[in-house]
N, C-alpha and C. Protein backbone atom coordinates (compact mmCIF):
# COMPACT_ATOMS: atom_id res chain seq x y z
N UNK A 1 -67.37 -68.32 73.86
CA UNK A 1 -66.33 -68.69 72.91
C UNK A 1 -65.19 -67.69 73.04
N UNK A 2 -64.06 -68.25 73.03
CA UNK A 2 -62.57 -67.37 73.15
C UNK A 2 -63.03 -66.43 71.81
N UNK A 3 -62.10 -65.11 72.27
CA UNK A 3 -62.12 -64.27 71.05
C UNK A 3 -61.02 -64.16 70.15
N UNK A 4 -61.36 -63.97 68.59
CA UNK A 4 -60.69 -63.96 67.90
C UNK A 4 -59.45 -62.81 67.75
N UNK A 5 -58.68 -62.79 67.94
CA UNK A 5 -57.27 -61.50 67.66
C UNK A 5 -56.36 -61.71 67.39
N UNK A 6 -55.34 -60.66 66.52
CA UNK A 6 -54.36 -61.03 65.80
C UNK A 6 -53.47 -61.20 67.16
N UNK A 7 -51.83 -61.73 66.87
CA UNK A 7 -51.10 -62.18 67.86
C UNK A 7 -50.26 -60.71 68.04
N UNK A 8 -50.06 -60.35 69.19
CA UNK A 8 -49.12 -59.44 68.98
C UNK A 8 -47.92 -60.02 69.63
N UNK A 9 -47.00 -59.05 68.72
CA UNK A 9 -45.15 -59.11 68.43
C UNK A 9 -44.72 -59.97 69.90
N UNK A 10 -45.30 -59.11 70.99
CA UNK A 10 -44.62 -59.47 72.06
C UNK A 10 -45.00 -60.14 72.90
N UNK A 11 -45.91 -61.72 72.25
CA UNK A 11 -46.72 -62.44 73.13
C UNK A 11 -46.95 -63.66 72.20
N UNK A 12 -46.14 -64.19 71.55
CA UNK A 12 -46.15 -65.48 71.31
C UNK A 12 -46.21 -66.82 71.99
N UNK A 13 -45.58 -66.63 73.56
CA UNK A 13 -45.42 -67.45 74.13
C UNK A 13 -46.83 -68.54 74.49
N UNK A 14 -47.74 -67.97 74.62
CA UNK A 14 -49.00 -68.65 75.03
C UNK A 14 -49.36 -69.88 73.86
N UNK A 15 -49.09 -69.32 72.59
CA UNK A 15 -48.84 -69.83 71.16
C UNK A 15 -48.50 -70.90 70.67
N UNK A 16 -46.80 -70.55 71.59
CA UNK A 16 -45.75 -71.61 71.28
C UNK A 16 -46.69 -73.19 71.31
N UNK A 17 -46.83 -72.76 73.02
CA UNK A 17 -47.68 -74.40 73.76
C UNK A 17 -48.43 -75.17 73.05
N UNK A 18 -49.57 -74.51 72.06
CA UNK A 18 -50.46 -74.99 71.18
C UNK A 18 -49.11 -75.88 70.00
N UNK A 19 -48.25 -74.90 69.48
CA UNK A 19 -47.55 -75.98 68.34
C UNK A 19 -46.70 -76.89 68.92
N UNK A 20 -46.60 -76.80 70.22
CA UNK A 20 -45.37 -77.82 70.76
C UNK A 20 -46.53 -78.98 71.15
N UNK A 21 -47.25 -79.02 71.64
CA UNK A 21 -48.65 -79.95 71.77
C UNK A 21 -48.94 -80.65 70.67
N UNK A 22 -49.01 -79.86 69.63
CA UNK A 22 -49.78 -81.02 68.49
C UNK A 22 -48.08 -81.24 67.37
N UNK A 23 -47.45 -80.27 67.22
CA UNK A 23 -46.54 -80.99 66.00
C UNK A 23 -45.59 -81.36 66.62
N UNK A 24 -44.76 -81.37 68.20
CA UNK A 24 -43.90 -82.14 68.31
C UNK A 24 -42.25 -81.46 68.40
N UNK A 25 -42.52 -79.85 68.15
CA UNK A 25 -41.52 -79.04 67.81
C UNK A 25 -40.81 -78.54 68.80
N UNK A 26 -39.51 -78.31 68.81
CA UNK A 26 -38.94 -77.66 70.54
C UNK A 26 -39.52 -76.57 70.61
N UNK A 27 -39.34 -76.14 71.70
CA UNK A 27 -39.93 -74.50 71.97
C UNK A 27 -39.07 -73.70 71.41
N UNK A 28 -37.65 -73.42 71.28
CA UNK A 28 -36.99 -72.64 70.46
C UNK A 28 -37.45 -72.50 68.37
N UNK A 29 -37.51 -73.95 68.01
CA UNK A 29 -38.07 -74.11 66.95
C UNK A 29 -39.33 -73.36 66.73
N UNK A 30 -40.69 -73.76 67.57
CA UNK A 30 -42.02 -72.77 67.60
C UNK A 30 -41.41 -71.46 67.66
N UNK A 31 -40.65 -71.06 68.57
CA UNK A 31 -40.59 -69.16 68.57
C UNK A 31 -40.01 -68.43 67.36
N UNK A 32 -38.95 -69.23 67.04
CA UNK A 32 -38.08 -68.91 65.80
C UNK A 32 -38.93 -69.01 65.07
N UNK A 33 -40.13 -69.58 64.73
CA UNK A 33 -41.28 -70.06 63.31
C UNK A 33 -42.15 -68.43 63.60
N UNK A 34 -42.75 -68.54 65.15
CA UNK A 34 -43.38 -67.15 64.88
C UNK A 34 -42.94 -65.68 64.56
N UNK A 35 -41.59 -65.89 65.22
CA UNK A 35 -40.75 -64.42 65.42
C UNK A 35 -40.62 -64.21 63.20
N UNK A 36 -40.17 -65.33 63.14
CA UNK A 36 -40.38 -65.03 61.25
C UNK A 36 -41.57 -64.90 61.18
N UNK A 37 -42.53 -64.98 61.48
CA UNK A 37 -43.88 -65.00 60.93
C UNK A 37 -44.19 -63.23 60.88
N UNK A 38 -44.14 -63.58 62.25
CA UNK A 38 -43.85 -61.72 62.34
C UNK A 38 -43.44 -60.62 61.76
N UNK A 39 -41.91 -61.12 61.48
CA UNK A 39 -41.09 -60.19 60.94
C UNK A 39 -41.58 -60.02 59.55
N UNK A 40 -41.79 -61.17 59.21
CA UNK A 40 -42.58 -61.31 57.49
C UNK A 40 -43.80 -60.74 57.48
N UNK A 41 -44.45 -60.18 58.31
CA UNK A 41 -46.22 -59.65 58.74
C UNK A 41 -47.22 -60.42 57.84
N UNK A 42 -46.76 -62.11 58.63
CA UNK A 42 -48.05 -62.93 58.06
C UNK A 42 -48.93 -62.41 59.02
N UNK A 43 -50.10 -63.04 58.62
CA UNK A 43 -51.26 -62.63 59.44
C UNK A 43 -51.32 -64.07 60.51
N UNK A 44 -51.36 -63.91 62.09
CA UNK A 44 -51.07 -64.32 63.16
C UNK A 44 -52.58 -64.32 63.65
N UNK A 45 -53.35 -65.00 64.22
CA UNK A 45 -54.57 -64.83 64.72
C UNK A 45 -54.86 -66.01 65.86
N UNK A 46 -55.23 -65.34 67.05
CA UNK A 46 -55.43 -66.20 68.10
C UNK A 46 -56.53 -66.30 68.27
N UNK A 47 -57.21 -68.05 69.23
CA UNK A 47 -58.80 -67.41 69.67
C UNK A 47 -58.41 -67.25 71.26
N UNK A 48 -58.11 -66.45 72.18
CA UNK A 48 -57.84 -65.85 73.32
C UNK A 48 -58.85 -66.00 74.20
N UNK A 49 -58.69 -66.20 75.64
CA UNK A 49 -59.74 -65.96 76.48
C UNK A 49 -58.80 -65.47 77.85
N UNK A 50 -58.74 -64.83 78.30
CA UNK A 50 -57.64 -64.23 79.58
C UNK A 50 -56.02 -64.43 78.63
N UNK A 51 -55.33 -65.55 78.99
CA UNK A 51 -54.17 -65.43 78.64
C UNK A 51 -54.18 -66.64 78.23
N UNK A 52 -55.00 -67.21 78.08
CA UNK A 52 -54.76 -68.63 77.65
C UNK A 52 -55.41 -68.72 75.98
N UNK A 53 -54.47 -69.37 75.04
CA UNK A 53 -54.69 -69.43 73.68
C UNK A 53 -55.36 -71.11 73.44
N UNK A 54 -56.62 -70.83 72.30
CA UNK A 54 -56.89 -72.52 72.47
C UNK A 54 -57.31 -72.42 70.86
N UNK A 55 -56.30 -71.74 70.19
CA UNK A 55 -57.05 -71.85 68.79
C UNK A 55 -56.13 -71.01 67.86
N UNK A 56 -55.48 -71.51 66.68
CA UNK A 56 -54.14 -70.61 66.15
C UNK A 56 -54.52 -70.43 64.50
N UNK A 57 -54.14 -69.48 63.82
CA UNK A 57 -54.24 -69.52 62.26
C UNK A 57 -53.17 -68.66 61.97
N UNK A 58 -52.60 -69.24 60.68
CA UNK A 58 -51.33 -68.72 60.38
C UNK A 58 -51.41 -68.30 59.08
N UNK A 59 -51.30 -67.23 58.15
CA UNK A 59 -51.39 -67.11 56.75
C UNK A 59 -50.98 -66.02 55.96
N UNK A 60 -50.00 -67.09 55.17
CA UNK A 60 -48.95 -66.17 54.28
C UNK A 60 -49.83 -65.44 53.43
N UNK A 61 -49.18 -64.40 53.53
CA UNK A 61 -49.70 -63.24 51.82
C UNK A 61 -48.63 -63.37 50.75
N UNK A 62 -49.51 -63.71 49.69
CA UNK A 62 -48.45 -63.48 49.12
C UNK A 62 -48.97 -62.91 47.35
N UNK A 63 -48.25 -62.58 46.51
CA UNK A 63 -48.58 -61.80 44.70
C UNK A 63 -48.87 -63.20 43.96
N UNK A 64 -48.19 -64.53 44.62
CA UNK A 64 -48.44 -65.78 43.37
C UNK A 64 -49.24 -66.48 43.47
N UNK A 65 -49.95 -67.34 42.40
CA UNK A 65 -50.81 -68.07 41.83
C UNK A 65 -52.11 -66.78 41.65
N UNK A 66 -52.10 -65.91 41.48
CA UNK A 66 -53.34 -64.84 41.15
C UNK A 66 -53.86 -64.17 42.18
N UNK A 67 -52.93 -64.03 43.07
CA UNK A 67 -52.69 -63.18 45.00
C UNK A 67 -53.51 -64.32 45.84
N UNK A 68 -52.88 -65.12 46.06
CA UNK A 68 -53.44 -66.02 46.74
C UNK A 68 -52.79 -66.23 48.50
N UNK A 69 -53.52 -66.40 49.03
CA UNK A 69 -53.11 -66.45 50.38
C UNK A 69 -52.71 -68.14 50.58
N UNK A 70 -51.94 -68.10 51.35
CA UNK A 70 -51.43 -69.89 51.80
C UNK A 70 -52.16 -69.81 53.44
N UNK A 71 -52.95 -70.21 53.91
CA UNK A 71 -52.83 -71.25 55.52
C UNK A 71 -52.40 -71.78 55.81
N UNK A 72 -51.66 -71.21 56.34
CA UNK A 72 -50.12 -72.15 56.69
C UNK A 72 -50.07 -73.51 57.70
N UNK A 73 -51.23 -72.82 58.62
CA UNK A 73 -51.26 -73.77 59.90
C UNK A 73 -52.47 -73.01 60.51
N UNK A 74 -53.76 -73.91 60.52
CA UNK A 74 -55.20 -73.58 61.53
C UNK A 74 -55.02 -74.80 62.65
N UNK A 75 -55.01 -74.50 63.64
CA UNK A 75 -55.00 -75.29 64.96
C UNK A 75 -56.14 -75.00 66.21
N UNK A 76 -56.76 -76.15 66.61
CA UNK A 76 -57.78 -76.10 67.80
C UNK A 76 -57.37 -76.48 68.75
N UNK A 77 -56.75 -76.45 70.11
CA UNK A 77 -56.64 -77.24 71.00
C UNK A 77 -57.57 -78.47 71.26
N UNK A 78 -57.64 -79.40 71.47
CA UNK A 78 -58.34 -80.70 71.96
C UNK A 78 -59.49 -80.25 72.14
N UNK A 79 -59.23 -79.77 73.59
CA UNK A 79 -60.39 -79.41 74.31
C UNK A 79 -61.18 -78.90 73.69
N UNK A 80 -61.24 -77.97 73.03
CA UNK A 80 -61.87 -77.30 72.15
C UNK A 80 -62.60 -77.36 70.77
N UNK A 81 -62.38 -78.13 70.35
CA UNK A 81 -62.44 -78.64 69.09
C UNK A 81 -64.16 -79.27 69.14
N UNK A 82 -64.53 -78.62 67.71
CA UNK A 82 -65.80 -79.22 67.57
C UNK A 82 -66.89 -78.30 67.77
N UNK A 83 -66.43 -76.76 68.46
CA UNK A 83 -67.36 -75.89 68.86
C UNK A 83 -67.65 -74.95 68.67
N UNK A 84 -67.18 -74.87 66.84
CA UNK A 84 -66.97 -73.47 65.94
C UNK A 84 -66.01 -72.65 66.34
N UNK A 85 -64.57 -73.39 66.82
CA UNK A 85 -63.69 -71.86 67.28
C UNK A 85 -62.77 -72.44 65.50
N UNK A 86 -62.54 -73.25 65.11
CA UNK A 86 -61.91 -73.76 63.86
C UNK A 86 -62.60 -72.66 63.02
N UNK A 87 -64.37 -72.83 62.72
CA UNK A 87 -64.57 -72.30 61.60
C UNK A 87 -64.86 -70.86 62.18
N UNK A 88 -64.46 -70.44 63.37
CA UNK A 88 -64.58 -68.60 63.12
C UNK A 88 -62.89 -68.19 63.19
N UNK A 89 -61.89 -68.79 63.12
CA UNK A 89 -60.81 -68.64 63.28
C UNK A 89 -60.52 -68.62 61.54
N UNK A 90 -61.02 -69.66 60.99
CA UNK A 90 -61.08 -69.85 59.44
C UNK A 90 -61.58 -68.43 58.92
N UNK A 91 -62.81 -68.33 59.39
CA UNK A 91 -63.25 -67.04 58.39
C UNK A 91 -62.66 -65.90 59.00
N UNK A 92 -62.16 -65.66 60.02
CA UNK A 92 -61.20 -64.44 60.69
C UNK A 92 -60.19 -64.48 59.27
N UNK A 93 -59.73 -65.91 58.80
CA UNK A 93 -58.63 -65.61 58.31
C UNK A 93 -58.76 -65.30 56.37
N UNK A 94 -60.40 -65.77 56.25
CA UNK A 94 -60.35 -65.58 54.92
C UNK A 94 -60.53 -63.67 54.95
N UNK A 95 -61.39 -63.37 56.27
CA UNK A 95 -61.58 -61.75 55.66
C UNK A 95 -60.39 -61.05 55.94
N UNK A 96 -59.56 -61.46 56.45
CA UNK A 96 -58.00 -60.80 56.61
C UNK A 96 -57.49 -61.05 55.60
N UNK A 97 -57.42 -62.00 54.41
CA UNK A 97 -57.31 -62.17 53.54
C UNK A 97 -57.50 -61.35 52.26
N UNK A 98 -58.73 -61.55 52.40
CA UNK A 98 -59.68 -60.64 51.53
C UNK A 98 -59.42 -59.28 51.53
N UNK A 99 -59.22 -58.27 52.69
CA UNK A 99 -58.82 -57.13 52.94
C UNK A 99 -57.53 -56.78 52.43
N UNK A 100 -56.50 -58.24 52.74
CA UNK A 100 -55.45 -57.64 51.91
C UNK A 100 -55.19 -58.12 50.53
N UNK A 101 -56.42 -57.83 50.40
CA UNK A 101 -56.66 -58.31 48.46
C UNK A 101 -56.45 -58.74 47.80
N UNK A 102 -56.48 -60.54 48.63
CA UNK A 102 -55.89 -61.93 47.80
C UNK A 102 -57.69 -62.49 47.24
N UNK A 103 -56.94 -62.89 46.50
CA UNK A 103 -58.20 -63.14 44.97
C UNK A 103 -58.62 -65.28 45.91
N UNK A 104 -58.08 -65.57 46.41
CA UNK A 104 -58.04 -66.93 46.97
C UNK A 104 -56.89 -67.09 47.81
N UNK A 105 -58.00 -68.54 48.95
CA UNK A 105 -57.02 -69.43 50.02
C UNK A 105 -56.41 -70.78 49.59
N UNK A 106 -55.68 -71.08 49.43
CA UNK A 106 -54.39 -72.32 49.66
C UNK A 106 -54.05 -73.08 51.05
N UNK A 107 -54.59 -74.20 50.52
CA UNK A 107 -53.94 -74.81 52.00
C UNK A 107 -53.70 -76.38 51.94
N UNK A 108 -53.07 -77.12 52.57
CA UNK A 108 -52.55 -78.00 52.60
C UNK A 108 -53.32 -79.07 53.61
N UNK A 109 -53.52 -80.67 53.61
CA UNK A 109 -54.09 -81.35 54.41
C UNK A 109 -53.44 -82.69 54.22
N UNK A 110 -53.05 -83.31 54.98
CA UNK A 110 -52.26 -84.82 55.23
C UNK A 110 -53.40 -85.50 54.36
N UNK A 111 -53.27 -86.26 53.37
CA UNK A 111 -54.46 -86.49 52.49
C UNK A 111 -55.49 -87.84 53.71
N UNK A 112 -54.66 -88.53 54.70
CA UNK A 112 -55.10 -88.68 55.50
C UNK A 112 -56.38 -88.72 56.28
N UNK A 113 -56.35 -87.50 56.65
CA UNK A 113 -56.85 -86.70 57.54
C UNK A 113 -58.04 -85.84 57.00
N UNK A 114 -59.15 -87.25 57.31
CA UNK A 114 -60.66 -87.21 56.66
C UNK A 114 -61.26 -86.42 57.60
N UNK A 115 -61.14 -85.61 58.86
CA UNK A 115 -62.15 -85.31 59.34
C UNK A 115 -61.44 -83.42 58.95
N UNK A 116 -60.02 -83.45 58.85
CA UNK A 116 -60.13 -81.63 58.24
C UNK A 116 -60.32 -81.74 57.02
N UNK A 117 -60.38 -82.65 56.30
CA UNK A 117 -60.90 -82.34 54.69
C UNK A 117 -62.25 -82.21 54.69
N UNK A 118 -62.63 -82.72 55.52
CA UNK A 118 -64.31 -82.70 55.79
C UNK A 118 -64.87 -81.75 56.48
N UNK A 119 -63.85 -80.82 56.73
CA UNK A 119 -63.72 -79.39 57.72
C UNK A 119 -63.91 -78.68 56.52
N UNK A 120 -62.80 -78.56 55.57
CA UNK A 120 -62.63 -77.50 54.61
C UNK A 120 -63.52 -77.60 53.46
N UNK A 121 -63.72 -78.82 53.24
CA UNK A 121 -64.91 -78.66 51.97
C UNK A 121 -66.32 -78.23 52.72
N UNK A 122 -66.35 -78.47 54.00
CA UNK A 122 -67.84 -78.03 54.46
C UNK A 122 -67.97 -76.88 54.48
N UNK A 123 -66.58 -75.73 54.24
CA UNK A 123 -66.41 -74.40 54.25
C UNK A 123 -66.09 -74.32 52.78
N UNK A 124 -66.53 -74.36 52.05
CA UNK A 124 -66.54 -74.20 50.53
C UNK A 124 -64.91 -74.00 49.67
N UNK A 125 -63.72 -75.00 50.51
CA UNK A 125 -62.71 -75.40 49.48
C UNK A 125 -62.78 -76.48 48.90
N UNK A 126 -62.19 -76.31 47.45
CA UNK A 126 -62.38 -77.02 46.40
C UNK A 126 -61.00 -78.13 46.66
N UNK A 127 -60.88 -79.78 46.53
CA UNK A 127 -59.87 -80.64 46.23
C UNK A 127 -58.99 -80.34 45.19
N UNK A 128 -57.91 -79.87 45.13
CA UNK A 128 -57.48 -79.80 43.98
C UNK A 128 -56.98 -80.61 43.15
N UNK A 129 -56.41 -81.28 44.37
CA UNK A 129 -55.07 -82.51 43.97
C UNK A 129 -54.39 -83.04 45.08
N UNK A 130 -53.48 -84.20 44.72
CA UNK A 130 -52.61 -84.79 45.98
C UNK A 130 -51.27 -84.36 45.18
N UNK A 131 -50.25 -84.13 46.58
CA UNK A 131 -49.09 -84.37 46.36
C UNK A 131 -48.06 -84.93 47.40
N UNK A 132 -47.66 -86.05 46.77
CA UNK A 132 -47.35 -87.14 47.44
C UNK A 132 -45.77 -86.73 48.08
N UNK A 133 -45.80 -86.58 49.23
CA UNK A 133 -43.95 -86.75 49.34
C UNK A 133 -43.72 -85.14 49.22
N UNK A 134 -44.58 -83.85 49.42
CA UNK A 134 -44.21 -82.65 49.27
C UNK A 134 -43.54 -81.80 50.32
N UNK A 135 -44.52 -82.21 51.73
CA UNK A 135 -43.89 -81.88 52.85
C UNK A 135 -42.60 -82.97 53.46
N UNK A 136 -43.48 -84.39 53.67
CA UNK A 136 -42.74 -85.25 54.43
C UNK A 136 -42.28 -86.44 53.51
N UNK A 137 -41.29 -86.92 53.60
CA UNK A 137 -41.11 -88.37 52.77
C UNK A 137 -42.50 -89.46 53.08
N UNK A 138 -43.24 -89.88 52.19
CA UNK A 138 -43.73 -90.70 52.46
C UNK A 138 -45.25 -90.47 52.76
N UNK A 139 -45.52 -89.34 52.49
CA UNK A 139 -46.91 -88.64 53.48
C UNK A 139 -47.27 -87.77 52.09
N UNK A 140 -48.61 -88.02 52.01
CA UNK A 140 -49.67 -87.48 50.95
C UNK A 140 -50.19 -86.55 51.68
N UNK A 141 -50.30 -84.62 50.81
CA UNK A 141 -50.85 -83.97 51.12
C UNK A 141 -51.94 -83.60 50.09
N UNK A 142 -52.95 -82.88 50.39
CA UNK A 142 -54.42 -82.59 49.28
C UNK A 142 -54.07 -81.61 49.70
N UNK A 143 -54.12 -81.22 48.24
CA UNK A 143 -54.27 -79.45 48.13
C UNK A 143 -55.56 -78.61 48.02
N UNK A 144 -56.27 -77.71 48.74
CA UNK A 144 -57.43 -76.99 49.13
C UNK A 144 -56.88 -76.01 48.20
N UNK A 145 -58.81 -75.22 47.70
CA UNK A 145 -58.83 -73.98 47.06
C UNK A 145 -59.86 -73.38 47.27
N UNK A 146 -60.30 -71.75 48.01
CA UNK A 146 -61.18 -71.03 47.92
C UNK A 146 -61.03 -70.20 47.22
N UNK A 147 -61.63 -69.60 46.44
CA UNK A 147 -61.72 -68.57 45.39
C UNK A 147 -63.10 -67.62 45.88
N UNK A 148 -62.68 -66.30 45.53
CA UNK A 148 -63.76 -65.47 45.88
C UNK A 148 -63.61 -64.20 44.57
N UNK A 149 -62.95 -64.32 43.63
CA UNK A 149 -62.69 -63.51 42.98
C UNK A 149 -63.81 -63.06 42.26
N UNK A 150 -63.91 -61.57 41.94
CA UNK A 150 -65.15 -60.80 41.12
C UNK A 150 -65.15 -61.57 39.57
């Protein structure tokens, strides 16, 4: 299995390919998304094997809703998918989380899209709710919740 590591500053490019593959985005758009990601020191996490990336997690820190972290974006390449690099990329990102001493994860799912809701509740997030029309006109997202708080 590729290994899990944060992205460093000066090697996004391998990255880019994964978001231009699945969302459709120019390559200037992907770099400009990570280079902020960066500069903002979200937490960046690749699953790596030589130089080739087949597995991405993205997640804001942030003080609101009771220090809650957002997942911004967990991605598997194709190929890959199905073979626990999702759920060790996931928990890479809850204990990076956790360390930087968010009380819960936040995340977003095309309400759609029965087989990652069926990802995240099998990893113990809670449904919260839909919201219809939040990201895209026309497109229902479900809102995810992990809580780990004392």
């Amino acid at each position: 299995m590729p290994e899990n590591r944060p992205v460093e500053p000066t090697t996004p490019d391998n990255t880019t390919v994964l978001l231009l593959r699945r969302y459709r985005v120019t390559a200037r758009g992907a770099k400009a998304s990570l280079a902020e990601a960066l500069r903002e020191r979200d937490v960046l996490l690749a699953a790596v094997e030589g130089d080739a990336v087949f597995g991405f997690a993205w997640v804001i820190i942030t003080r609101a809703l009771d220090r809650a972290a957002y997942l911004r974006l967990l991605l598997v390449a194709e190929a890959h998918q199905s073979r626990g690099l999702g759920a060790a990329l996931l928990a890479r990102a809850e204990r990076e989380a956790r360390a930087l001493r968010c009380r819960h994860l936040v995340l977003l799912v095309t309400r759609t899209n029965r087989r990652a809701r069926s990802f995240y509740e099998g990893h113990g997030y809670a449904h919260v709710g839909d919201l219809a029309g939040f990201v895209r006109p026309g497109i229902a997202e479900s809102l995810y919740l992990k809580s780990w708080r004392a």
